[in-house]
PDB file of N, CA and C in Angstrom:
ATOM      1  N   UNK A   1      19.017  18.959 -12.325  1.00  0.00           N
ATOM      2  CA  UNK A   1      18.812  17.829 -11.432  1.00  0.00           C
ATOM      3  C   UNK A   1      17.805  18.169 -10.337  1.00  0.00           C
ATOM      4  N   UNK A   2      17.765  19.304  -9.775  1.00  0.00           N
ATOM      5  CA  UNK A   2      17.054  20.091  -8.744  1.00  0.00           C
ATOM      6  C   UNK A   2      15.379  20.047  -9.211  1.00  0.00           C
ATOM      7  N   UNK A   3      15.204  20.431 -10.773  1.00  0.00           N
ATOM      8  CA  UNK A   3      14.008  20.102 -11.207  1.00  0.00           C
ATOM      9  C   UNK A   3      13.296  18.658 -11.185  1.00  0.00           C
ATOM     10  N   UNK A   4      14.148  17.743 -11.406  1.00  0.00           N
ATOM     11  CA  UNK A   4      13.328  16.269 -11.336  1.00  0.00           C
ATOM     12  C   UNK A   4      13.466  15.992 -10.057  1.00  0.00           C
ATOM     13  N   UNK A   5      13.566  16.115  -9.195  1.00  0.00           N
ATOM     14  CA  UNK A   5      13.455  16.237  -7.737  1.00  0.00           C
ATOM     15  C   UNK A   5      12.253  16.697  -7.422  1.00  0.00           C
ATOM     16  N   UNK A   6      12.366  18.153  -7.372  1.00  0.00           N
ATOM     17  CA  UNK A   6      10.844  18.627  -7.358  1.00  0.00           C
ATOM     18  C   UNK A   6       9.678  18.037  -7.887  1.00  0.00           C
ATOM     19  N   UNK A   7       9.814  17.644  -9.028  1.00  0.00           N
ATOM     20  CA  UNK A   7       8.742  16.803  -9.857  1.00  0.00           C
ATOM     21  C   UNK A   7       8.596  15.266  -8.950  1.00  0.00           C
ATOM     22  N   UNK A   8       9.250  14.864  -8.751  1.00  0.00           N
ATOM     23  CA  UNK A   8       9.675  13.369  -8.057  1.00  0.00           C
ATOM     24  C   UNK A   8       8.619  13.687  -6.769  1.00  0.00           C
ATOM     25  N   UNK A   9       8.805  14.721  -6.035  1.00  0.00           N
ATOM     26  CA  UNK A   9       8.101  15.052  -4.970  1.00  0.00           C
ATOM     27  C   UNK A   9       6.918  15.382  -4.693  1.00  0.00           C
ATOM     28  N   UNK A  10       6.588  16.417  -5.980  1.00  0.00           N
ATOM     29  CA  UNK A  10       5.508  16.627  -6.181  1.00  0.00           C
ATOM     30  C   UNK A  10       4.343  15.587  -6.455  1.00  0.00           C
ATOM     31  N   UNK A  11       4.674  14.671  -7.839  1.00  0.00           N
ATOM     32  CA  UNK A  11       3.820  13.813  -7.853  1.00  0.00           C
ATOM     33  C   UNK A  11       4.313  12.595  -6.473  1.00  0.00           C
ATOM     34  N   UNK A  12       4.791  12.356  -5.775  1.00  0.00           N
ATOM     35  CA  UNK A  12       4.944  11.817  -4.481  1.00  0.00           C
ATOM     36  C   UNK A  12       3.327  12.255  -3.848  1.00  0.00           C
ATOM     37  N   UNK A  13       3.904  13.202  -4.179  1.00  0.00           N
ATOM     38  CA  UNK A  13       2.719  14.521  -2.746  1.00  0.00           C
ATOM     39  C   UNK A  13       1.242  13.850  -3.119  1.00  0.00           C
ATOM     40  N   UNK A  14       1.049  14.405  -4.677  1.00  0.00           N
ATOM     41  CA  UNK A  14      -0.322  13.578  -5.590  1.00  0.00           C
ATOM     42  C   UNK A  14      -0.797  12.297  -5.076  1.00  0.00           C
ATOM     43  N   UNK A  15       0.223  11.362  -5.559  1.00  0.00           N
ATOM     44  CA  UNK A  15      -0.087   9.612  -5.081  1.00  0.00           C
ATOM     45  C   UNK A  15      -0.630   9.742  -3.781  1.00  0.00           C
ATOM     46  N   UNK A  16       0.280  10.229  -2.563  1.00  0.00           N
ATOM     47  CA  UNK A  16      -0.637  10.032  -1.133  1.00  0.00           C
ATOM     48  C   UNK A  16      -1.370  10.590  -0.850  1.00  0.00           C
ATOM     49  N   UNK A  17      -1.802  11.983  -1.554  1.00  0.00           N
ATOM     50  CA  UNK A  17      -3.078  12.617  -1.405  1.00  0.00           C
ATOM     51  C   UNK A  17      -4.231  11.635  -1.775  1.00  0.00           C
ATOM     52  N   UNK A  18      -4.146  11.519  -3.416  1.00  0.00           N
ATOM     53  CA  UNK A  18      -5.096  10.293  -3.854  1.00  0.00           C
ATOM     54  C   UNK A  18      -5.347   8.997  -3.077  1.00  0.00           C
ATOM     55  N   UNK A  19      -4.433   8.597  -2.430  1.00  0.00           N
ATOM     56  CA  UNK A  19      -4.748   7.319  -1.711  1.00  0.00           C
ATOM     57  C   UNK A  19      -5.314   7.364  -0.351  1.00  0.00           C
ATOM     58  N   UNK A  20      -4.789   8.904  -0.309  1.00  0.00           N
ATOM     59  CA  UNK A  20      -5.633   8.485   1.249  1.00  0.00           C
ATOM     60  C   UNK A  20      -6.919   8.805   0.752  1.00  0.00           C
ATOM     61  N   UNK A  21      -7.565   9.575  -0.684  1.00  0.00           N
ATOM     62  CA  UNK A  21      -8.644   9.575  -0.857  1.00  0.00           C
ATOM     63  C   UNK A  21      -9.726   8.347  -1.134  1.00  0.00           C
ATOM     64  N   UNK A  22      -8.856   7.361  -1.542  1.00  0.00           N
ATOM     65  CA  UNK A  22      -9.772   5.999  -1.985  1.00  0.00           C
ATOM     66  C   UNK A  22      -9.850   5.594  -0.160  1.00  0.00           C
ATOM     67  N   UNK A  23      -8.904   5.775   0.534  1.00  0.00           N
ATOM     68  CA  UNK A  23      -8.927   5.048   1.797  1.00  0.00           C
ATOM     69  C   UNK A  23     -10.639   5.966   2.387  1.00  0.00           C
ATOM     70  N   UNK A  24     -10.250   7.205   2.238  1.00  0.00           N
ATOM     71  CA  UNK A  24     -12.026   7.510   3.114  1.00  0.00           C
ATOM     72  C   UNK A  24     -13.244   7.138   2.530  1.00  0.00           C
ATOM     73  N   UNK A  25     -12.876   6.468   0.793  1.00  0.00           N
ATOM     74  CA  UNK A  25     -14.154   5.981   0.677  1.00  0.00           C
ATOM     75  C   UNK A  25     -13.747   4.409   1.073  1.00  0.00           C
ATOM     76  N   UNK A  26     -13.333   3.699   1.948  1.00  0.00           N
ATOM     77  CA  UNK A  26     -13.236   2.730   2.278  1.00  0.00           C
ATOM     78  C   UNK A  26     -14.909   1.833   2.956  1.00  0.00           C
ATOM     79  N   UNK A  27     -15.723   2.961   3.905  1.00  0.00           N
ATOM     80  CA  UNK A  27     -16.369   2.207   4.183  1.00  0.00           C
ATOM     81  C   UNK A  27     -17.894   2.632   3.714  1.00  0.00           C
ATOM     82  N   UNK A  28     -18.180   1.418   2.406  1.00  0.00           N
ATOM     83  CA  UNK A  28     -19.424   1.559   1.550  1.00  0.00           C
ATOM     84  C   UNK A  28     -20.353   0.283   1.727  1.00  0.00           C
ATOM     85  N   UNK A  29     -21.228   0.152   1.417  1.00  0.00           N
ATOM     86  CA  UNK A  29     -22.029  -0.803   1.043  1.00  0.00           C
ATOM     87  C   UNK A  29     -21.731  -1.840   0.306  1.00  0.00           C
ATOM     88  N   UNK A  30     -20.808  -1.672  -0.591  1.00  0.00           N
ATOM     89  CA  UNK A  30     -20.437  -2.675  -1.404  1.00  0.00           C
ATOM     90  C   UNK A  30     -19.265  -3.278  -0.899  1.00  0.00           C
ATOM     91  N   UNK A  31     -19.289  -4.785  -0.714  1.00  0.00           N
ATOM     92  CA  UNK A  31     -17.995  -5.419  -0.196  1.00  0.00           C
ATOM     93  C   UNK A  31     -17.039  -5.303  -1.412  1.00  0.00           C
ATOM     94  N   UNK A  32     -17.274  -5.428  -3.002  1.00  0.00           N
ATOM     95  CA  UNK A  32     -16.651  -5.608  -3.355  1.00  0.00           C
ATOM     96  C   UNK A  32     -16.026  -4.131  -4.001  1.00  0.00           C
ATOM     97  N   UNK A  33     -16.750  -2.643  -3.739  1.00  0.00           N
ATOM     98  CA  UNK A  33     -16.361  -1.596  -3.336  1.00  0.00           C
ATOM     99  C   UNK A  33     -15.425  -1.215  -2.197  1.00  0.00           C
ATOM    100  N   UNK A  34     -15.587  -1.894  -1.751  1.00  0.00           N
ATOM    101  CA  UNK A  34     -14.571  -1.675   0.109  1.00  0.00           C
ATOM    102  C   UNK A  34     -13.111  -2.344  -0.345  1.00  0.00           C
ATOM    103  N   UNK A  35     -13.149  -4.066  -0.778  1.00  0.00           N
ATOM    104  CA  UNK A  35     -11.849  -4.115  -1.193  1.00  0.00           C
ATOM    105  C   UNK A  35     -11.129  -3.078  -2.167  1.00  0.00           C
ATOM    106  N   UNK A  36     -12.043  -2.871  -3.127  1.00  0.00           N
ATOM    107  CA  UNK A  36     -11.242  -2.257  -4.585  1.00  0.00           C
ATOM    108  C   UNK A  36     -10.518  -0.878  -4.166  1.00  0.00           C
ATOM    109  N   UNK A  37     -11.390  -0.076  -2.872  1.00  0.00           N
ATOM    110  CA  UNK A  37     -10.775   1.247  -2.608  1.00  0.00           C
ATOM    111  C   UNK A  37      -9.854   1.061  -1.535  1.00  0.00           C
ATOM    112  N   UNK A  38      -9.818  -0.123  -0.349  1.00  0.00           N
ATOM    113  CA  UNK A  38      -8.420  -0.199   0.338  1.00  0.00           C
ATOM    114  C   UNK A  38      -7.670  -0.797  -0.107  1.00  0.00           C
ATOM    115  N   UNK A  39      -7.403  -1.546  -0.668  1.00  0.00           N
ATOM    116  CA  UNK A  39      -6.087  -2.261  -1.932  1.00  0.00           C
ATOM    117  C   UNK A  39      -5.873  -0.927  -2.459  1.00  0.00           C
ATOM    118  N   UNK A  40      -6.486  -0.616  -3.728  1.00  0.00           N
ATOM    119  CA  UNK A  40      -6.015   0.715  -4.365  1.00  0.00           C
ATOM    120  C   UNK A  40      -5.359   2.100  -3.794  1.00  0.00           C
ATOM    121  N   UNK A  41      -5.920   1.835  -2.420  1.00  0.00           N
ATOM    122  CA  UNK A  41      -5.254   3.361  -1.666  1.00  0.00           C
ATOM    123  C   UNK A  41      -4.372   3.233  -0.440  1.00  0.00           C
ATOM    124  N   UNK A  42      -4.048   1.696  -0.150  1.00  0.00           N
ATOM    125  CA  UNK A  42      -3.172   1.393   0.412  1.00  0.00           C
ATOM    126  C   UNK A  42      -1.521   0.968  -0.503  1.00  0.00           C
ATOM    127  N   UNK A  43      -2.036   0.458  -1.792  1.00  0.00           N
ATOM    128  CA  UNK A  43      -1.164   0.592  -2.754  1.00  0.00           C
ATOM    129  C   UNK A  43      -0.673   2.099  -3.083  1.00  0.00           C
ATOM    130  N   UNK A  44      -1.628   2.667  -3.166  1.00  0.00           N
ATOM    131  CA  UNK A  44      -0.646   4.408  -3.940  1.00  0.00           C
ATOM    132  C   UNK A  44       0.076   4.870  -2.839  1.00  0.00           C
ATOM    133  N   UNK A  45      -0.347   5.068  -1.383  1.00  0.00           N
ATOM    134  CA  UNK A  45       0.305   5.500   0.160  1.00  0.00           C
ATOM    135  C   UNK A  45       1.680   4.689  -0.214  1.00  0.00           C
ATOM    136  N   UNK A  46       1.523   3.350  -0.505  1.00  0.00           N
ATOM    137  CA  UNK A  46       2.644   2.344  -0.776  1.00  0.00           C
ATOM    138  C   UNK A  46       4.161   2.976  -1.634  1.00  0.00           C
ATOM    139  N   UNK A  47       3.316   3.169  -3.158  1.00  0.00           N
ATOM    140  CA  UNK A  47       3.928   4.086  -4.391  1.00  0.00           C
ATOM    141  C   UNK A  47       4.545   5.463  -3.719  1.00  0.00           C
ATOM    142  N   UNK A  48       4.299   5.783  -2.844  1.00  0.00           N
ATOM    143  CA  UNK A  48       5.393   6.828  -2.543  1.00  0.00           C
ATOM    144  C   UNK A  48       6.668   6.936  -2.755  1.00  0.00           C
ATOM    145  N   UNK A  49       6.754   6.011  -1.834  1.00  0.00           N
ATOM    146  CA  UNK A  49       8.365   5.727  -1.426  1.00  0.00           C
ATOM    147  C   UNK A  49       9.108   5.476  -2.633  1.00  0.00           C
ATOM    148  N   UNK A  50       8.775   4.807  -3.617  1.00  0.00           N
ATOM    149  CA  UNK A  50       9.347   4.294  -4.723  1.00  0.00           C
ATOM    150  C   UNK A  50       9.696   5.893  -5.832  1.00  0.00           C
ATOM    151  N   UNK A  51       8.504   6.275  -5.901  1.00  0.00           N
ATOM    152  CA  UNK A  51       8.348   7.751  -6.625  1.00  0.00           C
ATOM    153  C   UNK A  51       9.717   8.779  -6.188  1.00  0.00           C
ATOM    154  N   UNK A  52       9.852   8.502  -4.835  1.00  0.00           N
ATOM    155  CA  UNK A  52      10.728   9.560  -4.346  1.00  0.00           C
ATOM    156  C   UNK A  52      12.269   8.752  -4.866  1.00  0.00           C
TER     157      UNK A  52
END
């Protein structure tokens, strides 16, 4: 049980790493680049909680 925990956490850890990565490419040239990476990386920050 102790193992899927860890795993649970770990990829936790992943998702908000990744999202806060789409969040720093937030501000681009492309408007329709700017939505696609703060939706997407405000969604995975989101997916945490659920993961855990």
């Amino acid at each position: 049980m102790k193992l899927v925990l860890i795993i649970a956490i770990a990829a936790s850890i992943c998702t908000f790493i990744a999202g806060v990565m789409h969040i720093s490419m937030v501000p681009s040239n492309n408007i329709n680049s700017t939505i696609l990476f703060l939706v997407g990386g405000l969604a995975q920050i989101f997916w945490v909680v659920p993961t855990i």
